[in-house]
N, C-alpha and C. Protein backbone atom coordinates (compact mmCIF):
# COMPACT_ATOMS: atom_id res chain seq x y z
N UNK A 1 3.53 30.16 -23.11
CA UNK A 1 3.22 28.75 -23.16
C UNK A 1 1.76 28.59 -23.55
N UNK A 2 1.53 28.18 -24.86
CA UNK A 2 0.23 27.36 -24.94
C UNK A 2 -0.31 26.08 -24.31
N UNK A 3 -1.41 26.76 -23.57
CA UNK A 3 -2.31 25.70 -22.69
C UNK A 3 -3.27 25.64 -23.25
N UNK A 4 -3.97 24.14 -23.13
CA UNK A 4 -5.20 23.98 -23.59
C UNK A 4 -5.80 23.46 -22.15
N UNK A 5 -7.52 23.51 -21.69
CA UNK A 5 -8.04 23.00 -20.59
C UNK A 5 -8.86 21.86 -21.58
N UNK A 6 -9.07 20.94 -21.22
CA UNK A 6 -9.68 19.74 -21.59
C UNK A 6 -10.48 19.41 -20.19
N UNK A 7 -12.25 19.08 -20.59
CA UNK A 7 -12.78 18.33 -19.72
C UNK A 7 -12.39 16.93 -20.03
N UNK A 8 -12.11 16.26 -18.96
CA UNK A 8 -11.92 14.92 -18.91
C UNK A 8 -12.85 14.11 -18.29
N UNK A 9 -13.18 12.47 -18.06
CA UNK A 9 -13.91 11.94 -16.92
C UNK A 9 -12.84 10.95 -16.34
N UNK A 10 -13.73 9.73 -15.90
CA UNK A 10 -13.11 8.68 -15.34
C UNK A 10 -12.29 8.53 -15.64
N UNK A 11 -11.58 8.46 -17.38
CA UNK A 11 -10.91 7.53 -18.35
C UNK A 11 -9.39 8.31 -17.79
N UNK A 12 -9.25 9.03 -17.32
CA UNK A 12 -8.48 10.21 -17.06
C UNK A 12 -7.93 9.94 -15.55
N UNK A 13 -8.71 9.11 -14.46
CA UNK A 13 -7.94 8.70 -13.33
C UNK A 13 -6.20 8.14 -12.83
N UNK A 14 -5.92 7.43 -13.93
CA UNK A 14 -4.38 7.10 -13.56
C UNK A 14 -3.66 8.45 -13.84
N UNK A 15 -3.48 9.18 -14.97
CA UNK A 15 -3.38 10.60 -15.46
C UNK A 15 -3.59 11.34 -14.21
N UNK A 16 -4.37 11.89 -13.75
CA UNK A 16 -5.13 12.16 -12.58
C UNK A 16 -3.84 11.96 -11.25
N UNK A 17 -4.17 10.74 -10.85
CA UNK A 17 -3.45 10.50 -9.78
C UNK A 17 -1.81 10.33 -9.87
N UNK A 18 -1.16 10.49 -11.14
CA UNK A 18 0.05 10.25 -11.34
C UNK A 18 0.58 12.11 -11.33
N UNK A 19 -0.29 13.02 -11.81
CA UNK A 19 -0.08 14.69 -11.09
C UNK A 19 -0.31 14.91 -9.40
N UNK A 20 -1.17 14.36 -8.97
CA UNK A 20 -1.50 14.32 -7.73
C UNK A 20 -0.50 13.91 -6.96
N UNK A 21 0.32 12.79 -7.14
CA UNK A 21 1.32 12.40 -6.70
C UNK A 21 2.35 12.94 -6.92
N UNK A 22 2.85 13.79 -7.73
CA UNK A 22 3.73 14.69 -8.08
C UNK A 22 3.70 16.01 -7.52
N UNK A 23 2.34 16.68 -7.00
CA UNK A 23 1.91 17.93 -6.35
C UNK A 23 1.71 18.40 -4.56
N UNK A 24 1.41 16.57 -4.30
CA UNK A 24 1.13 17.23 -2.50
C UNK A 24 2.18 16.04 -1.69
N UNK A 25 1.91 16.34 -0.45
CA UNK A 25 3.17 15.50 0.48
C UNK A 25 2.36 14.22 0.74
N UNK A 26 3.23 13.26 1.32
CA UNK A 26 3.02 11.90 1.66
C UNK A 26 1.55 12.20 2.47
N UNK A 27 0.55 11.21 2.50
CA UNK A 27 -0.56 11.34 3.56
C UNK A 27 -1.30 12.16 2.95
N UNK A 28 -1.30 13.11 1.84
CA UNK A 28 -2.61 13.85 1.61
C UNK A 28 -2.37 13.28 -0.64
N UNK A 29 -1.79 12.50 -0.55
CA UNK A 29 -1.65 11.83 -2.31
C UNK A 29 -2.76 10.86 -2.34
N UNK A 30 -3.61 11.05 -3.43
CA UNK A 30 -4.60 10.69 -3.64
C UNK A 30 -4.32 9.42 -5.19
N UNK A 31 -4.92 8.19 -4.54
CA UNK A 31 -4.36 7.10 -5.01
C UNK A 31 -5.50 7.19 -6.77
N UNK A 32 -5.24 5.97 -7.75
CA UNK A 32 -6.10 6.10 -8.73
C UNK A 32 -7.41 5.77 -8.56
N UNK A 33 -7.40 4.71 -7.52
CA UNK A 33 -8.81 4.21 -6.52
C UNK A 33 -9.62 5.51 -5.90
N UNK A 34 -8.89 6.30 -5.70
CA UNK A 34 -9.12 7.79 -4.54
C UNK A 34 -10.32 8.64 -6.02
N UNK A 35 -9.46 8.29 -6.77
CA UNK A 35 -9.64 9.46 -8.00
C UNK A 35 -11.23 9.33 -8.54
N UNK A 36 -10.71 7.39 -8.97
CA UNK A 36 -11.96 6.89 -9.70
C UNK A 36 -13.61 6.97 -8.52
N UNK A 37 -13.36 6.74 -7.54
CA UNK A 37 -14.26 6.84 -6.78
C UNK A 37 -15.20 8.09 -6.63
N UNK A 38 -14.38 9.10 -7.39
CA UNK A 38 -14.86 10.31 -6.77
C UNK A 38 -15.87 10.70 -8.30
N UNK A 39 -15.81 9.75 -8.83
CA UNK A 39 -16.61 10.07 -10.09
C UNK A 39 -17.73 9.40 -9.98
N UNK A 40 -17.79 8.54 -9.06
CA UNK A 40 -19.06 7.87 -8.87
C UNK A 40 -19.76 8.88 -8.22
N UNK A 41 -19.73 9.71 -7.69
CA UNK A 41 -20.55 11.12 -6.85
C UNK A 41 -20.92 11.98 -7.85
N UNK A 42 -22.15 11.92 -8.41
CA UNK A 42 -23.10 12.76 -9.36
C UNK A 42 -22.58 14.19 -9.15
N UNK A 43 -21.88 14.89 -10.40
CA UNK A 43 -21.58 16.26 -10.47
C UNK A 43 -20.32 16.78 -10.25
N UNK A 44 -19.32 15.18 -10.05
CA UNK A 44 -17.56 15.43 -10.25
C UNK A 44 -17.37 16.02 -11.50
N UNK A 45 -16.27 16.53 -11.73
CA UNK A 45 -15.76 16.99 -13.20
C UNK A 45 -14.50 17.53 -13.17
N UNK A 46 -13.81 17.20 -14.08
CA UNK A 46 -12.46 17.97 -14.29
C UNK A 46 -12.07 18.20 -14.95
N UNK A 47 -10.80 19.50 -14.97
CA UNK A 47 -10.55 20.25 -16.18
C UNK A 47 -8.86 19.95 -16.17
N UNK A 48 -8.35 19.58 -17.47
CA UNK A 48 -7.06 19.30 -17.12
C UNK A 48 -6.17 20.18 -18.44
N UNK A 49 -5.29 20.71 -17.53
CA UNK A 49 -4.76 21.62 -18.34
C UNK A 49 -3.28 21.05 -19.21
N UNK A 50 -3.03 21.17 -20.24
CA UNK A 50 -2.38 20.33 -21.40
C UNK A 50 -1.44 21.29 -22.44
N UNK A 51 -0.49 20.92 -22.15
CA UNK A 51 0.45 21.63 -22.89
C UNK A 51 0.58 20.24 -24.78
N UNK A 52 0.48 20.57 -25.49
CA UNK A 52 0.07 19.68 -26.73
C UNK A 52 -0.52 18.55 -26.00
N UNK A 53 -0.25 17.52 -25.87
CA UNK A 53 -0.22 16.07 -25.08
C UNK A 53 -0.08 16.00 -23.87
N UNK A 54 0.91 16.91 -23.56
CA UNK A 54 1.29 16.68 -21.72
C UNK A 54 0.48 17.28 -20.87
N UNK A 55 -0.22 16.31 -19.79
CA UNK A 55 -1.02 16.98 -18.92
C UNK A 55 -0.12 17.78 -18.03
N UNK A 56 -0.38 18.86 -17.27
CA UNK A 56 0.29 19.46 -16.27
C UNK A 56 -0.37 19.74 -15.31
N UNK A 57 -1.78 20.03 -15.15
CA UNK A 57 -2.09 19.96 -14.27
C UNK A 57 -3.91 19.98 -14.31
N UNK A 58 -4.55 19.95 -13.39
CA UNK A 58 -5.88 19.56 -13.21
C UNK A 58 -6.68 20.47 -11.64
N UNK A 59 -7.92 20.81 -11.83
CA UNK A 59 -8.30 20.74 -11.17
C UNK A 59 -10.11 20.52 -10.99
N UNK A 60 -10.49 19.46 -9.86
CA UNK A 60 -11.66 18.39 -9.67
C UNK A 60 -12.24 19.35 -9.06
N UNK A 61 -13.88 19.11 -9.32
CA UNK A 61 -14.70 19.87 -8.09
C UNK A 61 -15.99 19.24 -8.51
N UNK A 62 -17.00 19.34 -7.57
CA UNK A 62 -18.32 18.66 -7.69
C UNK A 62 -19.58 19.64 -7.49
N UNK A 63 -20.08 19.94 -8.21
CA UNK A 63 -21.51 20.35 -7.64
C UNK A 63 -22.45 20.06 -7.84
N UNK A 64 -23.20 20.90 -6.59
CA UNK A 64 -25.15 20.34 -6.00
C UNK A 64 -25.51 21.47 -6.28
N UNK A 65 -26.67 21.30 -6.96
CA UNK A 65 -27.42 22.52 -7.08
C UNK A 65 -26.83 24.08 -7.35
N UNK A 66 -26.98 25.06 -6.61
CA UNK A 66 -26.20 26.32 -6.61
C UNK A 66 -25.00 26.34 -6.34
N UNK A 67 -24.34 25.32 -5.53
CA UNK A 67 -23.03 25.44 -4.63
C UNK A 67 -22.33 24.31 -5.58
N UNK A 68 -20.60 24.75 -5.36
CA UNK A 68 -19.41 23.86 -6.06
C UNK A 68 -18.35 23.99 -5.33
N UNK A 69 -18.12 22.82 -5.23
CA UNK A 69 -16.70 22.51 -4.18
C UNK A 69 -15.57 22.19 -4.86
N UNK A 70 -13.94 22.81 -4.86
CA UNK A 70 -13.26 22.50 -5.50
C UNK A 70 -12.74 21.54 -4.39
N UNK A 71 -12.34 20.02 -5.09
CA UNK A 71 -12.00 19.05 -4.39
C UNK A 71 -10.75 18.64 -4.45
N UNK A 72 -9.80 19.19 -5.67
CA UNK A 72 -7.99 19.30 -5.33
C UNK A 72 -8.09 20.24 -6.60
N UNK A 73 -6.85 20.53 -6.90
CA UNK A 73 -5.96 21.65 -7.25
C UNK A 73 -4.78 20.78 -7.44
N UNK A 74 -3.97 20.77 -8.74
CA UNK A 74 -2.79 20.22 -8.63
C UNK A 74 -1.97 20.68 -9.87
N UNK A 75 -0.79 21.26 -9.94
CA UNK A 75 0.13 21.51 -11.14
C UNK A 75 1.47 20.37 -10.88
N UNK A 76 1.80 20.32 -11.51
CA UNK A 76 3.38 19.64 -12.06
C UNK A 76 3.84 20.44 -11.30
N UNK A 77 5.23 20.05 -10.32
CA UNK A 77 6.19 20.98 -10.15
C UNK A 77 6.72 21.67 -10.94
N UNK A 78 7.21 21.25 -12.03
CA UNK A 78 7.91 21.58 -13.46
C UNK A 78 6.90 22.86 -14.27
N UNK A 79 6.02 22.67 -14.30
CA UNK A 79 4.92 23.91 -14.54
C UNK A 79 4.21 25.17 -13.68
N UNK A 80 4.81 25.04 -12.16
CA UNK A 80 4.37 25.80 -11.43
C UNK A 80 4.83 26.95 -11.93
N UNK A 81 4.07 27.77 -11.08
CA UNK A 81 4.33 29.60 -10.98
C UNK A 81 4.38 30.09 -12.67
N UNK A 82 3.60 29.41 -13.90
CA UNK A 82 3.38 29.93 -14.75
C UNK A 82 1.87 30.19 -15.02
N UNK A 83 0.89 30.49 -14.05
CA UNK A 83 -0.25 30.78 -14.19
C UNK A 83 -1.79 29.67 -14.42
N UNK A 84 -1.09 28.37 -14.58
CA UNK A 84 -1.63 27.33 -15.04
C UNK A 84 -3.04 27.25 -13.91
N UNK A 85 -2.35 27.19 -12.51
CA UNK A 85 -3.72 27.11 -11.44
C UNK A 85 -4.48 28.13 -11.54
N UNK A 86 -4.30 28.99 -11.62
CA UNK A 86 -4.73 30.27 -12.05
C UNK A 86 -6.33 30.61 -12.86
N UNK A 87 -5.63 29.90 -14.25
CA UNK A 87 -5.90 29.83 -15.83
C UNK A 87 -7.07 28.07 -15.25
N UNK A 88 -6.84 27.14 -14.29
CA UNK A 88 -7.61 26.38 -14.14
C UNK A 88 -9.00 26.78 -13.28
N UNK A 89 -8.40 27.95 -12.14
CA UNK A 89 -9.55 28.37 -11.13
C UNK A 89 -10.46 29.09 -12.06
N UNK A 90 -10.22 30.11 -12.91
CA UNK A 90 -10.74 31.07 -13.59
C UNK A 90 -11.86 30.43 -14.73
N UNK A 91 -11.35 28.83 -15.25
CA UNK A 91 -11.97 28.38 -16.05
C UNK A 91 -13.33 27.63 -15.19
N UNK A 92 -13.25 27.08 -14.43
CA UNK A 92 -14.30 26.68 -13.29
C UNK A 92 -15.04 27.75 -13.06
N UNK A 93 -14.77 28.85 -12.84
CA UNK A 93 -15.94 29.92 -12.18
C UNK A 93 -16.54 29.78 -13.33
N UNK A 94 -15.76 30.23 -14.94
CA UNK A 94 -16.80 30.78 -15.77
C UNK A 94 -17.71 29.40 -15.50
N UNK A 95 -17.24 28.11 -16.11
CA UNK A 95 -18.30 27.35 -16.06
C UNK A 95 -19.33 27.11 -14.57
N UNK A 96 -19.02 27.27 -13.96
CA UNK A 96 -19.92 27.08 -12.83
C UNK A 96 -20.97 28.35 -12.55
N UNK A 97 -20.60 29.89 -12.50
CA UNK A 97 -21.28 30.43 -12.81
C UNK A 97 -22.06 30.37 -13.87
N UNK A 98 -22.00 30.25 -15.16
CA UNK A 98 -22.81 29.56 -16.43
C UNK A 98 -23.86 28.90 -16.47
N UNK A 99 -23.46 27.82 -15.07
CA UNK A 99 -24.43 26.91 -15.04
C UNK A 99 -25.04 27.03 -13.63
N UNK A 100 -24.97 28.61 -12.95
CA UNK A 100 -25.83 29.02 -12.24
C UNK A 100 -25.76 28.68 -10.83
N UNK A 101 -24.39 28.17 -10.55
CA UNK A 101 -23.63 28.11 -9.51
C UNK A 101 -22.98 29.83 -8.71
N UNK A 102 -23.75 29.64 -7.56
CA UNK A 102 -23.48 31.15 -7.00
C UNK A 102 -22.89 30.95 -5.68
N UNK A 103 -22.47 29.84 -5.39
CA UNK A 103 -21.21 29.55 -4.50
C UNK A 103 -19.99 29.13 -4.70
N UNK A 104 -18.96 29.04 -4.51
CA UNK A 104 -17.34 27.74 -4.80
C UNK A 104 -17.20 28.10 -3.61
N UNK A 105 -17.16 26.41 -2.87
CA UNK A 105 -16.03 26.58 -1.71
C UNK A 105 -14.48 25.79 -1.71
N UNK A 106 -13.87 25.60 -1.00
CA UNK A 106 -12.72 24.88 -0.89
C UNK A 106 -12.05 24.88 0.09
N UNK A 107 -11.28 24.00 0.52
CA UNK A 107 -10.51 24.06 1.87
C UNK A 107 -8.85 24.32 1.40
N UNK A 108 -7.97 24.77 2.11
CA UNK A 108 -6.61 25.25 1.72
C UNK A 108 -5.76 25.45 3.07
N UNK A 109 -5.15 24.53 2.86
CA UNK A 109 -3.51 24.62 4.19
C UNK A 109 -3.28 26.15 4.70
N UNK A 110 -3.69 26.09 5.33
CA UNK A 110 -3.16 27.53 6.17
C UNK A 110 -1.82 27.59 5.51
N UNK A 111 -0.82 26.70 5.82
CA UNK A 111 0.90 27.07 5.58
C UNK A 111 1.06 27.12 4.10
N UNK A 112 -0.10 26.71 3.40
CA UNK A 112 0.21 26.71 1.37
C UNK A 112 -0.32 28.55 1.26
N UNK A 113 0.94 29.32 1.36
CA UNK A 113 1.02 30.27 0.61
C UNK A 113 0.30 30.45 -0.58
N UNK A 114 1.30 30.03 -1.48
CA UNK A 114 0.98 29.72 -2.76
C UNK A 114 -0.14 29.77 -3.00
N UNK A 115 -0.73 28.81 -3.01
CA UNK A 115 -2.39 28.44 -3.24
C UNK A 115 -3.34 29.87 -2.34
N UNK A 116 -3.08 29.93 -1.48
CA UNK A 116 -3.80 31.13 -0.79
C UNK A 116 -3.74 32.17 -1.77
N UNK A 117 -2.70 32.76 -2.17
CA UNK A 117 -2.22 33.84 -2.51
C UNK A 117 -2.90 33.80 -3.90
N UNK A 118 -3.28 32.65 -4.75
CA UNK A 118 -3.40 32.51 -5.98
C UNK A 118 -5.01 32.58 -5.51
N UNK A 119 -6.13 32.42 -4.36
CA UNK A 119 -7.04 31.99 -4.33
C UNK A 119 -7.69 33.23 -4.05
N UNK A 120 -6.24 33.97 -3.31
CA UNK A 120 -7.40 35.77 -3.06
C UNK A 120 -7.25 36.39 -4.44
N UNK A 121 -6.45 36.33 -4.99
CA UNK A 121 -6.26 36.87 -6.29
C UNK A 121 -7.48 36.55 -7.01
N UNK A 122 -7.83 35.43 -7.17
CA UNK A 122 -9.29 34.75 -7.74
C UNK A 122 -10.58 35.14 -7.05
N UNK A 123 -10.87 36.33 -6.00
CA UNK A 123 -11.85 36.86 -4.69
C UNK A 123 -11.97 35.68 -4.04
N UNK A 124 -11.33 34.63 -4.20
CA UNK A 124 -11.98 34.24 -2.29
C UNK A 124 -11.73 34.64 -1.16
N UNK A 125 -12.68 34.55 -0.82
CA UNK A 125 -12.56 35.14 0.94
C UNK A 125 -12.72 34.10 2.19
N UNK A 126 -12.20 34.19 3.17
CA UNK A 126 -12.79 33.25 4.24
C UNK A 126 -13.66 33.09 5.08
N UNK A 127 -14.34 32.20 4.77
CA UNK A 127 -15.68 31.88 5.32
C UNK A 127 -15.50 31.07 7.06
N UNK A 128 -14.42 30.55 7.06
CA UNK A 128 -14.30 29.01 7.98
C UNK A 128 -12.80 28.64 7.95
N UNK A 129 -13.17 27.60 8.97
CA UNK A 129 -11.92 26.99 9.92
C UNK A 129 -11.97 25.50 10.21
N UNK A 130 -10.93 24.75 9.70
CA UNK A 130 -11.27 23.43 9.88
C UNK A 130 -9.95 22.96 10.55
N UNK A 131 -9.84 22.72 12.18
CA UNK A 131 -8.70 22.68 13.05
C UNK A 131 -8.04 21.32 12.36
N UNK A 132 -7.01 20.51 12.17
CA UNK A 132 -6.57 19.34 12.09
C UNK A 132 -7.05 18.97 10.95
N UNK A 133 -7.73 19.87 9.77
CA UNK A 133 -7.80 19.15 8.26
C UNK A 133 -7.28 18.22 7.71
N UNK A 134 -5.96 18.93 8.10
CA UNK A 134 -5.01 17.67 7.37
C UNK A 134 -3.70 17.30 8.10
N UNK A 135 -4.62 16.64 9.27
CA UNK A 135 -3.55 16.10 9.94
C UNK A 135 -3.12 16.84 11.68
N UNK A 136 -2.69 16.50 12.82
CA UNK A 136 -2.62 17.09 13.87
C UNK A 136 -1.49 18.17 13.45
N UNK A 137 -2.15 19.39 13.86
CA UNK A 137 -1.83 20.89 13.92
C UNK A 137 -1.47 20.87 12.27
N UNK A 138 -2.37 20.85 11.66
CA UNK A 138 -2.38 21.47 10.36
C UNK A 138 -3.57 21.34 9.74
N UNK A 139 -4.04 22.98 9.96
CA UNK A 139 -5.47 23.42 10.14
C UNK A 139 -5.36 23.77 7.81
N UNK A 140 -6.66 23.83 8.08
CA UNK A 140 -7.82 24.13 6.41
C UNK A 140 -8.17 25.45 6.95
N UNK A 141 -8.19 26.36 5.87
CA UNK A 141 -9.09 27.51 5.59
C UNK A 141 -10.29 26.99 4.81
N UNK A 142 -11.71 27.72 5.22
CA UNK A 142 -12.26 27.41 4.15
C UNK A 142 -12.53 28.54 3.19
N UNK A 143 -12.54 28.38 2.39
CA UNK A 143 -13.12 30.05 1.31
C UNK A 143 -14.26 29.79 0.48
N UNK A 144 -14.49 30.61 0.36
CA UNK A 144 -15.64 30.68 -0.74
C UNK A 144 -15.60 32.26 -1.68
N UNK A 145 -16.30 31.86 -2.72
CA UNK A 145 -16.56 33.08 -3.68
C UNK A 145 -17.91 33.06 -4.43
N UNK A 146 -18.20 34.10 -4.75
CA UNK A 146 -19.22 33.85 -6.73
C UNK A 146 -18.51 33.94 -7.13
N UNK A 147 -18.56 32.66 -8.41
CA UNK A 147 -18.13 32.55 -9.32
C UNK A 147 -18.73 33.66 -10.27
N UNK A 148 -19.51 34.16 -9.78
CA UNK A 148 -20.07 35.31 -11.41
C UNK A 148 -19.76 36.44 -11.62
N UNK A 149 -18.86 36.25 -9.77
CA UNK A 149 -17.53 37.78 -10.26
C UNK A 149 -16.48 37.45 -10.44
N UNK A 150 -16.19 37.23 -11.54
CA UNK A 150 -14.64 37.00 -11.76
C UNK A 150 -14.01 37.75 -11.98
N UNK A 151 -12.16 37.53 -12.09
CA UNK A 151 -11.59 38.26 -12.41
C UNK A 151 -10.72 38.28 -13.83
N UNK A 152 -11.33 37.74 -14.32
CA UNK A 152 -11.33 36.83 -16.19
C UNK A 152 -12.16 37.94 -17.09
């Protein structure tokens, strides 16, 4: 499957929140209001991954200075488990290392396999613990990596 990653901005929010809504459960779907807002915070950016025209999936993160936070992660159901999150994490390090970023953190569902499994594969490691992240008894990992070791 040919993927292309496209940086996108604002213009890209309904897009945005119409994968988002397709990717996580009720209570953690992030509205187009959710989306656009988050671009008003100096150093959002996103990379959205595109099969010709069709977006499939995206992932947002913001950074300060040395450090970058990935702020969601989202594929199409219909596109999962073909490498796409993967092919999105990998494209963030290079750029963030590039631009001299020597932290990524992120938070991740203890019970999301998936995403874990795709995130050690990428070296993160765990740094932290965030009890009730998302929601009573459903705790966040936090991880972190350098981005300037990749596995790209």
């Amino acid at each position: 499957m040919s993927i292309d990653l496209r940086e996108m901005g604002v213009e890209a929010s309904a897009i945005l929140a119409a994968m988002h809504d397709t990717s996580f459960p009720p209570g953690e779907i992030w509205g187009e209001d959710a989306i656009r807002s988050l671009f008003d915070v100096p150093g959002t950016r996103v990379f959205v991954a595109c099969k010709e025209d069709l977006p499939l999936g995206f992932i947002m993160w913001r950074g300060v200075l040395d450090e970058a936070e990935i702020l969601t992660i989202a594929v199409v159901p219909e596109a999962r488990c073909r490498g796409i999150g993967g092919r999105l994490v990998d494209a963030l390090r290079l750029t963030a290392g590039g631009e001299g970023v020597s932290r990524l953190f992120l938070e991740v569902a203890v019970e999301n396999r998936a995403a874990r499994h795709m995130y050690d594969r990428a070296g993160f490691v765990m740094c932290g613990m965030r009890k009730g992240y998302y929601g009573p008894g459903r705790d966040a990992l936090v991880l972190v990596t350098d981005p300037a070791i990749s596995r790209v």
